[in-house]
N, C-alpha and C. Protein backbone atom coordinates (compact mmCIF):
# COMPACT_ATOMS: atom_id res chain seq x y z
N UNK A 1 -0.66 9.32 8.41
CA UNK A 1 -0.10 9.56 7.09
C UNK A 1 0.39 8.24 6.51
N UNK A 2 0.26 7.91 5.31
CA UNK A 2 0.82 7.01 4.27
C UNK A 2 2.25 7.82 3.77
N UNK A 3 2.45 6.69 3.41
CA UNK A 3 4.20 7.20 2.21
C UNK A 3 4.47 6.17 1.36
N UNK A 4 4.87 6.56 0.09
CA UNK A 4 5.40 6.39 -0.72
C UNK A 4 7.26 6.24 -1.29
N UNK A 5 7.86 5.17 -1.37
CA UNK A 5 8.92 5.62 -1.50
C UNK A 5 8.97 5.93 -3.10
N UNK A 6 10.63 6.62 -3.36
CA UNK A 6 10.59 7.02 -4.55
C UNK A 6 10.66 5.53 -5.99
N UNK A 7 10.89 4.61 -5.30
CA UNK A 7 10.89 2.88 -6.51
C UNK A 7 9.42 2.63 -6.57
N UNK A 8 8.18 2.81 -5.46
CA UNK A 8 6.95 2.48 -5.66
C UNK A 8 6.21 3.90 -6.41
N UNK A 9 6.96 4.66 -6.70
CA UNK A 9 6.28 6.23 -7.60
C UNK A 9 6.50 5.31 -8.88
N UNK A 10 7.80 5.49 -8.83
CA UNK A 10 8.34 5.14 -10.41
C UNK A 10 7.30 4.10 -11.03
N UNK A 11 7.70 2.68 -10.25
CA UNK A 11 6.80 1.40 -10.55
C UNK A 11 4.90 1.94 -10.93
N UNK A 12 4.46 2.83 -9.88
CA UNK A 12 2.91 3.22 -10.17
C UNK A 12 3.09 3.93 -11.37
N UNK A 13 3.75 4.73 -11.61
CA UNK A 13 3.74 5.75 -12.82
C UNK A 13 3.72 5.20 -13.79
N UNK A 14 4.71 4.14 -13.78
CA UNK A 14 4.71 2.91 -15.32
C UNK A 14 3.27 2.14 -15.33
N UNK A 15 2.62 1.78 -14.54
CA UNK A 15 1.47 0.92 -14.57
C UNK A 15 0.82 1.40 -15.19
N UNK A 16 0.61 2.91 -14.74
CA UNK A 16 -0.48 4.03 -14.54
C UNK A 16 -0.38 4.19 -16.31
N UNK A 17 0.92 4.67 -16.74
CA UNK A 17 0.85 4.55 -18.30
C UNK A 17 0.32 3.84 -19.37
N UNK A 18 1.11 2.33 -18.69
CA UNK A 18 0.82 0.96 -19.20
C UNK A 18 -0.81 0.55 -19.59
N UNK A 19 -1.47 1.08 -18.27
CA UNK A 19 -2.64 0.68 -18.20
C UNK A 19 -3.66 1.95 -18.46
N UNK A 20 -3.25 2.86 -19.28
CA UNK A 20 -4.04 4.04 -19.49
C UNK A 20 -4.88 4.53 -18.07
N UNK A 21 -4.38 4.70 -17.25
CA UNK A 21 -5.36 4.66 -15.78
C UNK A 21 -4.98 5.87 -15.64
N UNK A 22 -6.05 7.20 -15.08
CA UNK A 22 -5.93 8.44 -15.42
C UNK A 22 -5.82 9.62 -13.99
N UNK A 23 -6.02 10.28 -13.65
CA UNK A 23 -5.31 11.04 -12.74
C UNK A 23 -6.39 10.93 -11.40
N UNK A 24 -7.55 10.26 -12.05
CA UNK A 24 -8.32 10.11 -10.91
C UNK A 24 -8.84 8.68 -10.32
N UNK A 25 -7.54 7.95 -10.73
CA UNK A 25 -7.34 6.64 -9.90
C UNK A 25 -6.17 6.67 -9.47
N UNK A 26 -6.46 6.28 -8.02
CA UNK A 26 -5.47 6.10 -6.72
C UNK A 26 -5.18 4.82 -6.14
N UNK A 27 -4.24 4.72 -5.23
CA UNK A 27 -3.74 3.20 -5.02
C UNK A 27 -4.82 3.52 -3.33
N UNK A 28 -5.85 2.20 -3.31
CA UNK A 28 -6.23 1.73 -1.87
C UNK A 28 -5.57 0.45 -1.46
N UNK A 29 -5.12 1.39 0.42
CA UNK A 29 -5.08 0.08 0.75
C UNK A 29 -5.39 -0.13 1.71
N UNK A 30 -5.24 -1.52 2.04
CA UNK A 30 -6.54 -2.07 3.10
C UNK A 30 -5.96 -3.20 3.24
N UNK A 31 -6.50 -3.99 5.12
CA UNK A 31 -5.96 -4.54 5.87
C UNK A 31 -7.09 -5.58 6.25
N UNK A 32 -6.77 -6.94 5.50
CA UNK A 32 -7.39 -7.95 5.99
C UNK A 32 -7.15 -8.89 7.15
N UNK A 33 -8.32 -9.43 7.53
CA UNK A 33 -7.73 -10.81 8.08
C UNK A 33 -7.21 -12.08 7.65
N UNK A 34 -5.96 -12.31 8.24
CA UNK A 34 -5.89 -13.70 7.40
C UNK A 34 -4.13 -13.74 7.06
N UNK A 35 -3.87 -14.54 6.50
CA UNK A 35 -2.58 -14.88 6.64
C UNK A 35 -1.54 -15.51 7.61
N UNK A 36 -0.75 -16.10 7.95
CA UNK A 36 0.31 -16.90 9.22
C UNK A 36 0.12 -15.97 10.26
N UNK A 37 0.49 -14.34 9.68
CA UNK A 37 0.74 -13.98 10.98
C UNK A 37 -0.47 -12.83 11.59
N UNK A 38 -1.97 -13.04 10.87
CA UNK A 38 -3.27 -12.33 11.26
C UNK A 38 -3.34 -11.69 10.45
N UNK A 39 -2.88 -11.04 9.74
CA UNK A 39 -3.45 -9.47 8.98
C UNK A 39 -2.69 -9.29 7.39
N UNK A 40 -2.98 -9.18 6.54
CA UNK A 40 -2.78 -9.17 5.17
C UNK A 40 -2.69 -8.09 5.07
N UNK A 41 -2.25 -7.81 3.96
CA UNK A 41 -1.86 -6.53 3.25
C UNK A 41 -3.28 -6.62 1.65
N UNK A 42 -3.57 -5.57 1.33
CA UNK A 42 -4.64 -5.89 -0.16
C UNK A 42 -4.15 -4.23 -0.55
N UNK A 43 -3.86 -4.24 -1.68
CA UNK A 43 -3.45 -2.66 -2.57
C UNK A 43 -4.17 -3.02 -3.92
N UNK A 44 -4.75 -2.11 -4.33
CA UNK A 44 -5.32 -1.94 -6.09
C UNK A 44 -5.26 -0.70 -6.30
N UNK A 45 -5.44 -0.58 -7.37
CA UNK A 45 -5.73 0.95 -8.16
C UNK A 45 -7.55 1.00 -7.96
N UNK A 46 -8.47 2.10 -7.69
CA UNK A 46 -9.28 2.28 -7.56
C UNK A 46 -9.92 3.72 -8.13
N UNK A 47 -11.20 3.96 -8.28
CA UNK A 47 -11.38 5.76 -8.61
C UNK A 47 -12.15 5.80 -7.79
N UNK A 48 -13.33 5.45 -7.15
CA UNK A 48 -14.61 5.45 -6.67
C UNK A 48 -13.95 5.60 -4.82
N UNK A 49 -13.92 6.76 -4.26
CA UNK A 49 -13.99 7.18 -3.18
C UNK A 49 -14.90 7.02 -2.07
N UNK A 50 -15.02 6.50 -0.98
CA UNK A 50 -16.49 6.16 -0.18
C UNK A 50 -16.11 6.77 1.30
N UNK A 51 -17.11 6.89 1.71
CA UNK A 51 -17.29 7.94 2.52
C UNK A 51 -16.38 8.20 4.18
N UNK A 52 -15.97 7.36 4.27
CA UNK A 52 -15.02 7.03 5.72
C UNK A 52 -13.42 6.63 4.90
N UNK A 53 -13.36 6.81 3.69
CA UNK A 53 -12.03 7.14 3.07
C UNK A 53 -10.61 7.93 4.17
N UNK A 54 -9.75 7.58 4.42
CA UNK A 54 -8.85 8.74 4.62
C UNK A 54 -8.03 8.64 3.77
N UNK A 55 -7.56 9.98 2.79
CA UNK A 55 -6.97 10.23 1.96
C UNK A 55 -5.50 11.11 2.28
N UNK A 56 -4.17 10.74 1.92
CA UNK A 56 -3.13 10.89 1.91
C UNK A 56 -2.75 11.13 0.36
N UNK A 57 -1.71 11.81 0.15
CA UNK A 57 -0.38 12.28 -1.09
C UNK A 57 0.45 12.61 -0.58
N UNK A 58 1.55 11.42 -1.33
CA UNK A 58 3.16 11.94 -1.43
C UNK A 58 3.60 11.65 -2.49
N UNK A 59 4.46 12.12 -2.77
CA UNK A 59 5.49 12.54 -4.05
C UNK A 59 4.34 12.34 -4.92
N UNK A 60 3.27 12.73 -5.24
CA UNK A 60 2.17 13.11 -6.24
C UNK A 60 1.53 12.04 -6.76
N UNK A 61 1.28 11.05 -5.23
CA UNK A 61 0.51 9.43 -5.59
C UNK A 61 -0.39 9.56 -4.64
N UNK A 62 -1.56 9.58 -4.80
CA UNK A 62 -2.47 9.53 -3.48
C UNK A 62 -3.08 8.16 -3.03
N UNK A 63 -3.03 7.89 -1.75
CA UNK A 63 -3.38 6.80 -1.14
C UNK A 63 -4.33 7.07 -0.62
N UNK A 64 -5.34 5.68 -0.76
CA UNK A 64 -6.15 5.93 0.05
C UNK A 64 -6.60 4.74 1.08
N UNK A 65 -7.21 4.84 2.34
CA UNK A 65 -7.49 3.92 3.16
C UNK A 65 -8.45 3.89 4.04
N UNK A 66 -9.49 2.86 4.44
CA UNK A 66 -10.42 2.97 4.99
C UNK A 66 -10.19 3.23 6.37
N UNK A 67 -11.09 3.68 7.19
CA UNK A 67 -10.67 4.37 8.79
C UNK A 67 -10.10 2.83 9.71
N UNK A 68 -10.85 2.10 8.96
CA UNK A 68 -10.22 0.46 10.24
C UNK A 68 -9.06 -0.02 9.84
N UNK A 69 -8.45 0.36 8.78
CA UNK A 69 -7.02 -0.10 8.23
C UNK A 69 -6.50 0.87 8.35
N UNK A 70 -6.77 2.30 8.59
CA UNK A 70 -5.47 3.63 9.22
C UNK A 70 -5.23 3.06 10.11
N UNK A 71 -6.10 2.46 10.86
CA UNK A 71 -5.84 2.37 12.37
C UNK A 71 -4.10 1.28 12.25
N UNK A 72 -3.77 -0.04 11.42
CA UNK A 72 -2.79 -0.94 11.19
C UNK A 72 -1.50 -0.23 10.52
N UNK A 73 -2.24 0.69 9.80
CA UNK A 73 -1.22 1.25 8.73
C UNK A 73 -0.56 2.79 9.13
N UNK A 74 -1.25 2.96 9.59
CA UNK A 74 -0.57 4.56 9.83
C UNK A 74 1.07 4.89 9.86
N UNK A 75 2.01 5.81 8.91
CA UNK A 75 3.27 5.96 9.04
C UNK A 75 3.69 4.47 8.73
N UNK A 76 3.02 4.04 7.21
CA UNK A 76 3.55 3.04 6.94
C UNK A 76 4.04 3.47 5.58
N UNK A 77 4.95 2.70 4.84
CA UNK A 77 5.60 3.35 3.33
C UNK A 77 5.46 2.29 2.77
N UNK A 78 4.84 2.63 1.41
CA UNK A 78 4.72 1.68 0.27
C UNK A 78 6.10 1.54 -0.19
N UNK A 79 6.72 0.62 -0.59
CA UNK A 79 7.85 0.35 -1.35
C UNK A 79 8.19 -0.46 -2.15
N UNK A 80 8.77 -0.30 -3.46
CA UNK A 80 9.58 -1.54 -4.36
C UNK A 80 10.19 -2.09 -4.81
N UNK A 81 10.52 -3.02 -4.64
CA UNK A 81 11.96 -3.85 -5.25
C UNK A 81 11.53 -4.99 -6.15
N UNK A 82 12.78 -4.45 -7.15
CA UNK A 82 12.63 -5.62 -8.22
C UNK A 82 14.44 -6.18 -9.24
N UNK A 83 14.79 -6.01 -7.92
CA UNK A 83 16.34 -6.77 -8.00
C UNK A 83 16.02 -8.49 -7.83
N UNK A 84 16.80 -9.19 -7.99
CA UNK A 84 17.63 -10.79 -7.95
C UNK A 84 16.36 -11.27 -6.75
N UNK A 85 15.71 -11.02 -5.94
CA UNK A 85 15.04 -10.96 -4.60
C UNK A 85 14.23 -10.21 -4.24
N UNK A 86 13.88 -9.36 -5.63
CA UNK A 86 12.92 -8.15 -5.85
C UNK A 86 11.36 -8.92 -5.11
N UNK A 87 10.65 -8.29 -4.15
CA UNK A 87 9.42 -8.79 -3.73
C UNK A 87 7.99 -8.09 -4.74
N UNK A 88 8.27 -7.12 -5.10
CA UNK A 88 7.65 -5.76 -5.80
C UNK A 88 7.06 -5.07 -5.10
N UNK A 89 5.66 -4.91 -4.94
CA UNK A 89 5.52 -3.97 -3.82
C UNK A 89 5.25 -4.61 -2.68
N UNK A 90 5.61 -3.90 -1.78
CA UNK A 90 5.79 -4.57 0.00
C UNK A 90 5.57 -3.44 0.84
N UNK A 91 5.22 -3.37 2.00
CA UNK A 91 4.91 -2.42 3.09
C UNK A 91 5.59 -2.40 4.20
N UNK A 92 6.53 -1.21 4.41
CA UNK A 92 7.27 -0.83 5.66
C UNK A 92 6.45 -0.44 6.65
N UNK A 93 6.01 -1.86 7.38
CA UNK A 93 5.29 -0.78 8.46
C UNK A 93 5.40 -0.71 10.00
N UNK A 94 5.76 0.03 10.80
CA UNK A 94 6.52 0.32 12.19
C UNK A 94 5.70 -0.08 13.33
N UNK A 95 4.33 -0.28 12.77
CA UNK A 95 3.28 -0.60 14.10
C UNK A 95 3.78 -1.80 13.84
N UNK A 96 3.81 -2.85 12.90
CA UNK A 96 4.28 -4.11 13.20
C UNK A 96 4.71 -4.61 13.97
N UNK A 97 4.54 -5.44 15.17
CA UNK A 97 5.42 -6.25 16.00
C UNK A 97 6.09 -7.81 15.47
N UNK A 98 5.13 -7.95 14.35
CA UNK A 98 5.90 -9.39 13.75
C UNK A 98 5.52 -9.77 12.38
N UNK A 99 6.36 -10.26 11.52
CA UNK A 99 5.76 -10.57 9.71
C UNK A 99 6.26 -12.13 9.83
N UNK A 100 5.65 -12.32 8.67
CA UNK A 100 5.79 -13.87 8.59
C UNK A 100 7.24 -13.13 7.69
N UNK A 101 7.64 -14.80 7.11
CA UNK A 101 8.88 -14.91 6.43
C UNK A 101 8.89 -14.62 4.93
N UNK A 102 7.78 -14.72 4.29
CA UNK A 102 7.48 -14.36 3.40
C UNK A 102 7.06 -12.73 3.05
N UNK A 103 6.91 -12.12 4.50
CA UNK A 103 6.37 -10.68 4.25
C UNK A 103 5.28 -10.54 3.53
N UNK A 104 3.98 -11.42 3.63
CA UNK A 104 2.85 -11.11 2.68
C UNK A 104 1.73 -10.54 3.83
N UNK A 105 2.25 -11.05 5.30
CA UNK A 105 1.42 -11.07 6.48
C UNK A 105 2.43 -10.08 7.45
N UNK A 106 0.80 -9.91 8.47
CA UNK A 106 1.74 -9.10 9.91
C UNK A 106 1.29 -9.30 10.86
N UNK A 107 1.70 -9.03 12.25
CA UNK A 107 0.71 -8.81 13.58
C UNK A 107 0.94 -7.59 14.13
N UNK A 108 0.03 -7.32 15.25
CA UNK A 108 0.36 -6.02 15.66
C UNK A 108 0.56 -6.16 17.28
């Protein structure tokens, strides 16, 4: 499962407005190589669904993610901050064993 907290609903919902983007585009995300500490984070808005998709919804945002990045991400929560130190969106995620300092990277 993916999650959503309730600051990364709000934040998508405004985009989603902003950018006329319509009920059948969803946030993918997906897990590169690369970064300090091995593995990147990559999120977009997308519509086009492909076939080894696994698809998640919470609080009425559906995520979606390819089967080799469930495997990094699983019971991870999208989240956002945009206080004094606001990062905007960032990923809580528990398989993590280590992030760089910047939080743009992870290892497992």
């Amino acid at each position: 499962m993916l999650f959503i907290s309730d600051a990364a609903k709000s934040q998508i919902d405004r985009i989603k407005v902003k950018d006329s983007l319509t009920d059948q585009h969803f946030i993918r995300v997906s897990v590169l190589a690369g970064g300090c500490s091995g593995f990147t984070y990559d999120m977009k808005f997308d519509n086009e669904p492909k076939p080894d998709d696994q698809v998640f919804e919470d609080k009425g945002i559906k995520l979606v993610t390819d089967l080799k990045s469930f495997l990094y991400v699983f019971n991870t929560t999208l989240d956002f901050s945009d206080g004094l130190e606001g990062k905007g969106f960032y990923f809580v995620n528990p398989n993590a064993s280590r992030t760089c300092a910047c939080g743009e990277s992870f290892a497992v």
